[in-house]
N, C-alpha and C. Protein backbone atom coordinates (compact mmCIF):
# COMPACT_ATOMS: atom_id res chain seq x y z
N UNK A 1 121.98 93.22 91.19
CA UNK A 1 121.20 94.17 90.39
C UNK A 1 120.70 95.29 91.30
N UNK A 2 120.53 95.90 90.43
CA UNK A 2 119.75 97.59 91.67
C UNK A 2 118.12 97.79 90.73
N UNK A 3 117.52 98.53 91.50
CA UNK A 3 116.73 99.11 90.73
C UNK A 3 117.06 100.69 89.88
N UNK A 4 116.76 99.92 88.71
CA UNK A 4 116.83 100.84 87.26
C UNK A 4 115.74 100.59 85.90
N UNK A 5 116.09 101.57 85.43
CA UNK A 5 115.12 101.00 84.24
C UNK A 5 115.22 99.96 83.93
N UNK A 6 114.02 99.10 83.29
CA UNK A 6 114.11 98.16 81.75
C UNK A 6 114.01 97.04 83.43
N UNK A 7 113.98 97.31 84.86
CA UNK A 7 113.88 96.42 85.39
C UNK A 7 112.70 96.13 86.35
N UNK A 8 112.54 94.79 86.49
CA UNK A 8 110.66 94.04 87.35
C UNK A 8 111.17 94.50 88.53
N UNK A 9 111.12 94.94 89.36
CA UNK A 9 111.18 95.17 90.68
C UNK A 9 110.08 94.82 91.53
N UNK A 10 110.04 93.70 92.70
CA UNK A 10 108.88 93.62 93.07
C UNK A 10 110.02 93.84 95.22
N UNK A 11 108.52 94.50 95.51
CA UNK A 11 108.37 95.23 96.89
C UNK A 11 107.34 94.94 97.76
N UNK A 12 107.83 94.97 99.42
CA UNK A 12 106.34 95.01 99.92
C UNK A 12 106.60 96.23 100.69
N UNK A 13 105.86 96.95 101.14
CA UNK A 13 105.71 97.99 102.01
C UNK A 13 104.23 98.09 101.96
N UNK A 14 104.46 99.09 103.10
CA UNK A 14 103.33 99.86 104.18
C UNK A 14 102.98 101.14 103.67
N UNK A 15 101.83 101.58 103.33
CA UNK A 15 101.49 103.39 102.39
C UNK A 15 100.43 103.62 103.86
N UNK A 16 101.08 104.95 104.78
CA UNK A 16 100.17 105.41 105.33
C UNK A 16 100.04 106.85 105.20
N UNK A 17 99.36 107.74 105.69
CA UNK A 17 99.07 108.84 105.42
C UNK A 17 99.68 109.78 106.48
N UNK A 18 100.49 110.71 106.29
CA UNK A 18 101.26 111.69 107.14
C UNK A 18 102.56 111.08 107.40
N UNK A 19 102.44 110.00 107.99
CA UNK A 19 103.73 109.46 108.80
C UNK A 19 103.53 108.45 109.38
N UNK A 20 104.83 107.83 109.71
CA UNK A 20 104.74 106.13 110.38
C UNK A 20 103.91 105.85 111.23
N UNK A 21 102.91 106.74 111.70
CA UNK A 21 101.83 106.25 112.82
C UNK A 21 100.75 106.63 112.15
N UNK A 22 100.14 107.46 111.13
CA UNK A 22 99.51 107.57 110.08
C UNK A 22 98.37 106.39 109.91
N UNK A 23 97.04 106.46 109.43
CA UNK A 23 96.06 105.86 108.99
C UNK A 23 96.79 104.69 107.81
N UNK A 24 96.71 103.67 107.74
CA UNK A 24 97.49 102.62 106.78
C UNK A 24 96.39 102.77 105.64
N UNK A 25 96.85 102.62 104.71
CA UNK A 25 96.20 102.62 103.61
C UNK A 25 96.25 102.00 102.71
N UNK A 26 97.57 101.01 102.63
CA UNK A 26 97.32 99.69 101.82
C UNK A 26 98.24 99.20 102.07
N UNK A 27 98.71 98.18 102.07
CA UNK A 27 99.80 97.33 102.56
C UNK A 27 100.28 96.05 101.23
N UNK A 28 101.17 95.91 101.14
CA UNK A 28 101.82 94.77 99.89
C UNK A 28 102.31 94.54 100.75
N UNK A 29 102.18 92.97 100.79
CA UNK A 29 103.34 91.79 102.06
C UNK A 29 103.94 91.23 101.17
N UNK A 30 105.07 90.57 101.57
CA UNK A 30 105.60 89.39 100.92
C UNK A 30 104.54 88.24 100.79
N UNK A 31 103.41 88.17 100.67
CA UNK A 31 102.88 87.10 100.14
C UNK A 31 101.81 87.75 98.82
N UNK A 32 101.63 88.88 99.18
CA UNK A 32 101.19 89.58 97.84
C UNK A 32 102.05 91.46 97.64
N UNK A 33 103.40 90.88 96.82
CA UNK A 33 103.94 91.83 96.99
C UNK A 33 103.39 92.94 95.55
N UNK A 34 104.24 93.86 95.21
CA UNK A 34 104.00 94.78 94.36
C UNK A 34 105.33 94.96 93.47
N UNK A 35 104.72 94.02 92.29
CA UNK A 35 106.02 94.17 91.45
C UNK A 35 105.58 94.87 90.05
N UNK A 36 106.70 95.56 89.86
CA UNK A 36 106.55 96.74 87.89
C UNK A 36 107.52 96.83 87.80
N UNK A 37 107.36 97.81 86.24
CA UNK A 37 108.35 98.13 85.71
C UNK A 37 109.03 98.96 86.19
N UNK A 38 110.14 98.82 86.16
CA UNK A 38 110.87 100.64 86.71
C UNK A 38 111.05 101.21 85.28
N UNK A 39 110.76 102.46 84.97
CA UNK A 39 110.68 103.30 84.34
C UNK A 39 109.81 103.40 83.38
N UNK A 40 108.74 102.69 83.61
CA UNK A 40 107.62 102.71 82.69
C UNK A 40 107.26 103.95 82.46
N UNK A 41 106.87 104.97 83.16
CA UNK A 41 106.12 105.64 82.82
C UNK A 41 104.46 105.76 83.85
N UNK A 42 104.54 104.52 84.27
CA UNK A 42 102.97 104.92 85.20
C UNK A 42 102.99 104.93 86.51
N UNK A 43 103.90 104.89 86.70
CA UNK A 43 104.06 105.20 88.58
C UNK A 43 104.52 106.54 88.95
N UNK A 44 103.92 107.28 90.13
CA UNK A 44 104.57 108.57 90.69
C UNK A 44 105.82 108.69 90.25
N UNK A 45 106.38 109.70 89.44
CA UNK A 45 107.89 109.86 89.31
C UNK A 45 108.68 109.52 91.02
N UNK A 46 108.31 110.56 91.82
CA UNK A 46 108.70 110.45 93.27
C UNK A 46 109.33 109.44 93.62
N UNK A 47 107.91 108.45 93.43
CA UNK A 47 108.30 107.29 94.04
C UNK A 47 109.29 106.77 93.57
N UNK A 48 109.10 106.69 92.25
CA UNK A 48 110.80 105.57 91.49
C UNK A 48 111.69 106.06 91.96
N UNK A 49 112.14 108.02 92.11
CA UNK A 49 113.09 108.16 92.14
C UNK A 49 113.78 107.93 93.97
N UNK A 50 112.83 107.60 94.20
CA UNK A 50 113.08 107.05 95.84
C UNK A 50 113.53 105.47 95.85
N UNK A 51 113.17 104.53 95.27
CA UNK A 51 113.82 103.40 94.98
C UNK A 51 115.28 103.31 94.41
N UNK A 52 115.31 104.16 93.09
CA UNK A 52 116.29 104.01 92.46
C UNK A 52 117.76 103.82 92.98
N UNK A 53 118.21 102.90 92.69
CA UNK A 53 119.47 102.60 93.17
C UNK A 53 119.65 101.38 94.25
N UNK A 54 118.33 101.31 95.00
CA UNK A 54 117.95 99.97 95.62
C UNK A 54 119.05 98.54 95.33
N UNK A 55 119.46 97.76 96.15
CA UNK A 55 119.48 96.65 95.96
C UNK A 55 118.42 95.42 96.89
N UNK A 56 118.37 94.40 96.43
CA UNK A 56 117.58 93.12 96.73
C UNK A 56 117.72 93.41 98.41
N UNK A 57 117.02 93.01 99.41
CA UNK A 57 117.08 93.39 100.65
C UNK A 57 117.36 94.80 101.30
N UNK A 58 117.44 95.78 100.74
CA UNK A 58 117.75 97.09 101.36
C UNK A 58 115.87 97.66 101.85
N UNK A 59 116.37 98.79 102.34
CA UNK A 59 115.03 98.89 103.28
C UNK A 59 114.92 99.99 102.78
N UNK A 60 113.54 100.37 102.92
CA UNK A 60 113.33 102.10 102.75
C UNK A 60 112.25 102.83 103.14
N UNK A 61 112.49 103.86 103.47
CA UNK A 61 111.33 104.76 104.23
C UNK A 61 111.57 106.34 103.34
N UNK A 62 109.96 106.71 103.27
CA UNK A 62 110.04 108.07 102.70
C UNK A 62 109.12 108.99 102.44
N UNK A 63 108.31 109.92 102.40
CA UNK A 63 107.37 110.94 102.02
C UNK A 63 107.16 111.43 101.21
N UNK A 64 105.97 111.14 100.61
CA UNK A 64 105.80 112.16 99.39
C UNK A 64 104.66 113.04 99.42
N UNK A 65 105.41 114.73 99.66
CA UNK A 65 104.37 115.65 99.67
C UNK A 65 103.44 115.43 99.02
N UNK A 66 101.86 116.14 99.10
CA UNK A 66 100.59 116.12 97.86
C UNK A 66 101.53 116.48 96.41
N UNK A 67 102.21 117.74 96.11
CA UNK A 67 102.63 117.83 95.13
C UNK A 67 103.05 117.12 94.30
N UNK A 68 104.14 115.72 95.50
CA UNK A 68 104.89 115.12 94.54
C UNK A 68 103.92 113.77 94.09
N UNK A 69 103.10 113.78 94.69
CA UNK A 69 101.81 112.76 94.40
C UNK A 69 100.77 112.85 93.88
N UNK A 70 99.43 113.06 94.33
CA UNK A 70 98.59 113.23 93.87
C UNK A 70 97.85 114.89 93.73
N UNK A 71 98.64 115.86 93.61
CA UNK A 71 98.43 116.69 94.08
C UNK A 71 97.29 117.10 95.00
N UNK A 72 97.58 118.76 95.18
CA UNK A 72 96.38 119.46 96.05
C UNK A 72 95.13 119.27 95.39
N UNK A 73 94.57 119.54 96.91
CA UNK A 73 92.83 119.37 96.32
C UNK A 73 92.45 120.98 95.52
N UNK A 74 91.63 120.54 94.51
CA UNK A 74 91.29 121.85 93.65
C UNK A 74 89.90 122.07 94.34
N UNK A 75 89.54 123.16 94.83
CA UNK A 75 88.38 123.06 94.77
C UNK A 75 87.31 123.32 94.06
N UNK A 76 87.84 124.03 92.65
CA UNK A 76 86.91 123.82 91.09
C UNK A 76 86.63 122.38 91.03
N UNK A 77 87.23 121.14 91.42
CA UNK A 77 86.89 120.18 90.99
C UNK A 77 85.81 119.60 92.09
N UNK A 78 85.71 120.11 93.21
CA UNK A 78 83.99 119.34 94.17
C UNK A 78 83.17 120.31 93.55
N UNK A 79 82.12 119.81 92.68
CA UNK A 79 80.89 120.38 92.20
C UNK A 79 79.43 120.42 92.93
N UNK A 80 78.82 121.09 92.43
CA UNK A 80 77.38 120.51 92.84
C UNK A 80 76.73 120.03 91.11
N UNK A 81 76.00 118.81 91.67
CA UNK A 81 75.60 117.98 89.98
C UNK A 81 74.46 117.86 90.65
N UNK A 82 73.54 118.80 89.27
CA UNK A 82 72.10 118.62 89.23
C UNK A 82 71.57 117.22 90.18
N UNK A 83 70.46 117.00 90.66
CA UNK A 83 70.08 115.54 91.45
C UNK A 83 69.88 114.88 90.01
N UNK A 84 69.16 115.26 89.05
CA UNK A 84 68.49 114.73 87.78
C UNK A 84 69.87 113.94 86.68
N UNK A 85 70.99 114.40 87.40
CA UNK A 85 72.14 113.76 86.68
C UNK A 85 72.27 112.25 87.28
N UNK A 86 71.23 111.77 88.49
CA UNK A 86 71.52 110.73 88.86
C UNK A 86 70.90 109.44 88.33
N UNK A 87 69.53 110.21 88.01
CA UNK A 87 68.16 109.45 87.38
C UNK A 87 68.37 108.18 86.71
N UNK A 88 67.78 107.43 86.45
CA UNK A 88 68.18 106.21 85.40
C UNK A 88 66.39 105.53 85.15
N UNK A 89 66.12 105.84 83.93
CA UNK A 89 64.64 105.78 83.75
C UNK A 89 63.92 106.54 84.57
N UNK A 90 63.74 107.93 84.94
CA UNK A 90 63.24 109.02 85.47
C UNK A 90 63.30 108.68 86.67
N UNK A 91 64.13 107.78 87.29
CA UNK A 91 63.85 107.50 89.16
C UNK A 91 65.57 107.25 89.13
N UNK A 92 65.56 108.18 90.88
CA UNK A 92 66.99 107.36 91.35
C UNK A 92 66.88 106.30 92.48
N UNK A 93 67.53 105.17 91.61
CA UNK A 93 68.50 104.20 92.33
C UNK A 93 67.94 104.29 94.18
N UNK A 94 67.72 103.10 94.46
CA UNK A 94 67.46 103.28 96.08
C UNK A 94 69.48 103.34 96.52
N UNK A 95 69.72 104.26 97.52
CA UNK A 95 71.36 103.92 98.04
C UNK A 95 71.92 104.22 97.29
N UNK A 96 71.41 104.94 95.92
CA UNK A 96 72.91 105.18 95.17
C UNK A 96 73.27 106.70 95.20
N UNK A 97 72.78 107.66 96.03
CA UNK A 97 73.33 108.55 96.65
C UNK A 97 73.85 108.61 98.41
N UNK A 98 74.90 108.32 98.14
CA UNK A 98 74.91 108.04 99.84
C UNK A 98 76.73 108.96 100.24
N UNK A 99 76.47 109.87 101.55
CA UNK A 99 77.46 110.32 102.00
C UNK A 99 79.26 109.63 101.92
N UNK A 100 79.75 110.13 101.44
CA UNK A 100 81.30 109.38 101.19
C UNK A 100 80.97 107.88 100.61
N UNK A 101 80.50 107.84 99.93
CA UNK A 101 80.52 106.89 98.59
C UNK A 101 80.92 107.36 97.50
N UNK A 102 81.74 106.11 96.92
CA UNK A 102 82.09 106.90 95.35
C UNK A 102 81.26 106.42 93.73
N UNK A 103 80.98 107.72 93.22
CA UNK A 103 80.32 107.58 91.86
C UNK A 103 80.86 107.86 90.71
N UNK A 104 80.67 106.65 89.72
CA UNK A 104 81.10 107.46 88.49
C UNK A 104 80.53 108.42 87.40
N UNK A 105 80.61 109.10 87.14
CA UNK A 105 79.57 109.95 86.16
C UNK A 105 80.31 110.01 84.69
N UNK A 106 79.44 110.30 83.74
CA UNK A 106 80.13 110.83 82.30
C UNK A 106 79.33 112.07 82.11
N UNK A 107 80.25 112.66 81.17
CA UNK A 107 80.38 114.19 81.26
C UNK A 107 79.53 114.32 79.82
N UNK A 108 79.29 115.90 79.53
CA UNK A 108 78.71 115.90 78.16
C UNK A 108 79.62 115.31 76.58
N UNK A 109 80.82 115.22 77.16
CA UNK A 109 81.60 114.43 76.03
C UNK A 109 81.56 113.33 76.25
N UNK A 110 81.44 112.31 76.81
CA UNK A 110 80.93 110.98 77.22
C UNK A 110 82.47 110.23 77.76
N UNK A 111 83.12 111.37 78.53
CA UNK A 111 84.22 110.93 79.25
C UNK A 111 83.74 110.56 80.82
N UNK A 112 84.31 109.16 81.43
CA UNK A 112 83.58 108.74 82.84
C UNK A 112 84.73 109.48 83.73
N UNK A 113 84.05 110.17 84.71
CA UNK A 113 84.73 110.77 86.21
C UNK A 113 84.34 110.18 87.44
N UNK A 114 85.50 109.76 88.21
CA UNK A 114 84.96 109.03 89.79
C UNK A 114 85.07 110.20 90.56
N UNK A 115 84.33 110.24 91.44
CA UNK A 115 83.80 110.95 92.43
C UNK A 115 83.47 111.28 93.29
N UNK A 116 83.72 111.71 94.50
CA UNK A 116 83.17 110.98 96.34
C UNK A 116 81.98 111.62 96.66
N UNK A 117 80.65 111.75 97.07
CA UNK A 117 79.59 112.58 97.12
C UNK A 117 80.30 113.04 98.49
N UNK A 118 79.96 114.18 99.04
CA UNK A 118 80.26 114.85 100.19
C UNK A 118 78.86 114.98 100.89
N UNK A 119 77.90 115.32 100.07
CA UNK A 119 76.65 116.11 100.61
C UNK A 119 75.67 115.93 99.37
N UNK A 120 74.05 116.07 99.61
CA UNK A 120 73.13 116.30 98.86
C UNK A 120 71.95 116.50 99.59
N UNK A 121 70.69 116.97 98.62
CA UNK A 121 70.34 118.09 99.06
C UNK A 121 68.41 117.53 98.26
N UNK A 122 67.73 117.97 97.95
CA UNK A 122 66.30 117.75 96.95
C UNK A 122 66.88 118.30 95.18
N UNK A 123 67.70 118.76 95.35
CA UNK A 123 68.09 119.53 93.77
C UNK A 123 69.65 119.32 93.75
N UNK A 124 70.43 119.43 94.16
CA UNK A 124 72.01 119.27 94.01
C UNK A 124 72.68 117.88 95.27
N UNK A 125 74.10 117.66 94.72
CA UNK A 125 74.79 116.29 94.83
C UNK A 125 76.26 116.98 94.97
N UNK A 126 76.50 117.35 95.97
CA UNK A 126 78.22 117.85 95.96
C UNK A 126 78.82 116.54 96.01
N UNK A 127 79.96 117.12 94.54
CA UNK A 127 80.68 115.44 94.16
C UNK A 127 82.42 115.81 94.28
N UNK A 128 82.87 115.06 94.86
CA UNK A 128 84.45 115.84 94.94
C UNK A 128 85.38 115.37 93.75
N UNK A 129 85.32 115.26 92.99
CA UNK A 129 86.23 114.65 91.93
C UNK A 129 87.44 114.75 91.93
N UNK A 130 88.53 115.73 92.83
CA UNK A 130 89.87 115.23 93.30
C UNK A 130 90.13 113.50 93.40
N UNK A 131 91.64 113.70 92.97
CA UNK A 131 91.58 112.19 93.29
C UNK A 131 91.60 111.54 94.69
N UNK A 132 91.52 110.69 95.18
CA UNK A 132 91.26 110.46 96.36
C UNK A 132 92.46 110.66 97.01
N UNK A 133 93.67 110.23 96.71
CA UNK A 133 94.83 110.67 97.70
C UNK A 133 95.35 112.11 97.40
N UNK A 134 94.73 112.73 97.15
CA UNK A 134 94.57 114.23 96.35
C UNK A 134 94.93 115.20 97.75
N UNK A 135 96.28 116.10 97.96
CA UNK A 135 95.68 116.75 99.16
C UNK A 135 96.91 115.72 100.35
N UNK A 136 97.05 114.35 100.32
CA UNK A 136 97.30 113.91 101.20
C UNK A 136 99.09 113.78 100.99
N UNK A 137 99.66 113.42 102.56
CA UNK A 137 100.79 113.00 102.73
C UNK A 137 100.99 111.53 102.39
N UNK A 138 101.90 111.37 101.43
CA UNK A 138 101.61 109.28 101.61
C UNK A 138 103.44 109.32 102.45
N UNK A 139 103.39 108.27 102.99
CA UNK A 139 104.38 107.73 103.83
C UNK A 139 104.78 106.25 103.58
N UNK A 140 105.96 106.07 102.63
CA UNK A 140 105.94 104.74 102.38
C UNK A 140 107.19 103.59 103.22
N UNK A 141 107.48 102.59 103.57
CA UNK A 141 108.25 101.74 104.60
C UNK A 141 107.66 100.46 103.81
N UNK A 142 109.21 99.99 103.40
CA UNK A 142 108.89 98.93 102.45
C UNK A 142 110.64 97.98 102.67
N UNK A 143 110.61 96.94 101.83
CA UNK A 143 112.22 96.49 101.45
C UNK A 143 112.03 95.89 100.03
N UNK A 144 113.01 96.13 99.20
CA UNK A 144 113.13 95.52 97.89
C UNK A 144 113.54 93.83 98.70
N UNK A 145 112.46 93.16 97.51
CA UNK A 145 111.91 91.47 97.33
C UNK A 145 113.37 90.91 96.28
N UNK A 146 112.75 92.03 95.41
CA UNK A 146 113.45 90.96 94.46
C UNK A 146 113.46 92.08 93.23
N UNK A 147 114.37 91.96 91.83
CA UNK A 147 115.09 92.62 90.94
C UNK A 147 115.37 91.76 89.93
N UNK A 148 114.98 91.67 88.45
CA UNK A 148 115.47 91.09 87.33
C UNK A 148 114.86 92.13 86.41
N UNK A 149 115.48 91.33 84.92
CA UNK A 149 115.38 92.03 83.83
C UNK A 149 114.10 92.17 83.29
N UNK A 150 113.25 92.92 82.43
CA UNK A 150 112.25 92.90 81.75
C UNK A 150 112.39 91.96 80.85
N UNK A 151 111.45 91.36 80.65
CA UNK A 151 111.19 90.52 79.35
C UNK A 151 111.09 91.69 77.72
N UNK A 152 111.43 90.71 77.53
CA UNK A 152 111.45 91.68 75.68
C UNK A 152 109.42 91.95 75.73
N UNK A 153 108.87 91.20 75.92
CA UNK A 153 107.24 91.36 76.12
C UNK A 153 106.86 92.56 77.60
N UNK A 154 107.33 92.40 77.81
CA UNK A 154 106.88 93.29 79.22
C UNK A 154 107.90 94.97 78.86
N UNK A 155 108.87 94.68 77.77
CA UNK A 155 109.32 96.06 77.79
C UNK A 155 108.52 96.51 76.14
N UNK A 156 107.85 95.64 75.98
CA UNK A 156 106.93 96.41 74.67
C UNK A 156 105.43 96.57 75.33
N UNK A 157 105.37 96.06 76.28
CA UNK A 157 103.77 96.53 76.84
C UNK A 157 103.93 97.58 78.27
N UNK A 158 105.23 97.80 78.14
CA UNK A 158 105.38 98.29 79.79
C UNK A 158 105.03 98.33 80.54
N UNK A 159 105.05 97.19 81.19
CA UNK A 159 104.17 96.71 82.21
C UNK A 159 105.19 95.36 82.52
N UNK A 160 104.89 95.08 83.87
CA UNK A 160 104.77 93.48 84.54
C UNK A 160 104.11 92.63 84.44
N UNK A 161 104.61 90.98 83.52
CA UNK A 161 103.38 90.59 82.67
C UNK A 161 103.86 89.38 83.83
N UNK A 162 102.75 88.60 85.01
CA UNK A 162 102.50 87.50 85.39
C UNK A 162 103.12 86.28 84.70
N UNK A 163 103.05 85.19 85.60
CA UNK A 163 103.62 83.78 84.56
C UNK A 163 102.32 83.58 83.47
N UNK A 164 101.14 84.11 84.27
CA UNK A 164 99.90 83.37 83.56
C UNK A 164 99.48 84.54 82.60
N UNK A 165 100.32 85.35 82.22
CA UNK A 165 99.85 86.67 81.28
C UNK A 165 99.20 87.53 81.35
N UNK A 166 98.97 87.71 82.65
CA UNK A 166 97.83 88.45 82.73
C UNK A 166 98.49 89.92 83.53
N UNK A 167 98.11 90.84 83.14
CA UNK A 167 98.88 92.27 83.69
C UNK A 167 97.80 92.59 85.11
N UNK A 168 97.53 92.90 85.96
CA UNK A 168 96.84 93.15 87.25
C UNK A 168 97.80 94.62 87.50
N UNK A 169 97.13 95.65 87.25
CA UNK A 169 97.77 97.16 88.05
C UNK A 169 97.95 97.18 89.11
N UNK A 170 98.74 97.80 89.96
CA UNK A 170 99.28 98.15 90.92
C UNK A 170 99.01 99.26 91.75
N UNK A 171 99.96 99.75 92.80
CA UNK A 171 99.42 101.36 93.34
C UNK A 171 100.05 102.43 91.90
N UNK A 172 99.63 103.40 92.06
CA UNK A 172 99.44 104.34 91.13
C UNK A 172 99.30 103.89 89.31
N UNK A 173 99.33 102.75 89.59
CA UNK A 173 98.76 102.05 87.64
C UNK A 173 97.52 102.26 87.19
N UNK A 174 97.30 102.71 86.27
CA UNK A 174 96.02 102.49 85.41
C UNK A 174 95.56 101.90 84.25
């Protein structure tokens, strides 16, 4: 089998940032590898199309510009948010403003945004809301595990459904 649609593909590799000597940033081993759907729909296009064609033991190494990932950082999206947006019963939180920590906020439509604080201040909270690999080089070095068919259940939920049913997301899943 290769990797193609409609198929579980499970992988381990190495995600570092820039290049093979790069900051590591998450790692799937063969004892907790990273298996999905191929062609679902929720993974970096990039990435699949860098697998595709794979067979069971083949190896692979590869880059994916910010573009083809998470894109560039916007900088409309680091704000400054009122301090009073932090409040919770007219007081904030002891520690819950703290330098490179992440927060979630909801917006005036009551949609939730994660967030990294950069900086704050007696009146403002610079919040970066890029996504976190936003901006960055990812560098991936991996080998295909293993390759079978989707289940008739896993190609109506698109997704990789566990023996025990339970779906657990992956890198770029939500």
């Amino acid at each position: 089998m290769i990797v193609e649609e409609h198929n579980i593909v499970t992988i381990a590799y190495e995600l570092r940032e820039g290049g093979p000597d790069g900051e590591l940033m998450e790692r799937m081993d063969i004892n907790w590898p990273f298996k999905f759907l191929f062609g679902s729909g929720k993974l970096l296009p990039a990435f699949e199309e860098n697998l595709r064609g794979l067979s069971e033991d083949d190896t692979f190494e590869f880059v994916l510009q910010p573009d083809e990932a998470y894109g560039v950082i916007q900088k409309g999206n680091i704000i400054d948010v009122p301090i009073k947006a932090f409040e919770i019963n007219g007081a904030i939180p002891p520690n819950l403003i703290v330098e490179n920590t992440y927060v979630s906020l909801v917006d005036d439509t009551g949609e939730s945004h994660q967030g990294k604080i950069l900086s704050y201040s007696d009146t403002h909270v610079k919040v970066d809301f890029n996504h976190a690999m936003a901006g960055k080089q990812l560098h991936f070095k991996g080998v295909v595990l293993h390759i079978r068919e989707a289940t008739v259940d896993e190609l109506i939920r698109k997704h990789y459904i566990q023996e025990d049913g339970i779906h657990r997301p992956g890198f770029g899943e939500n």
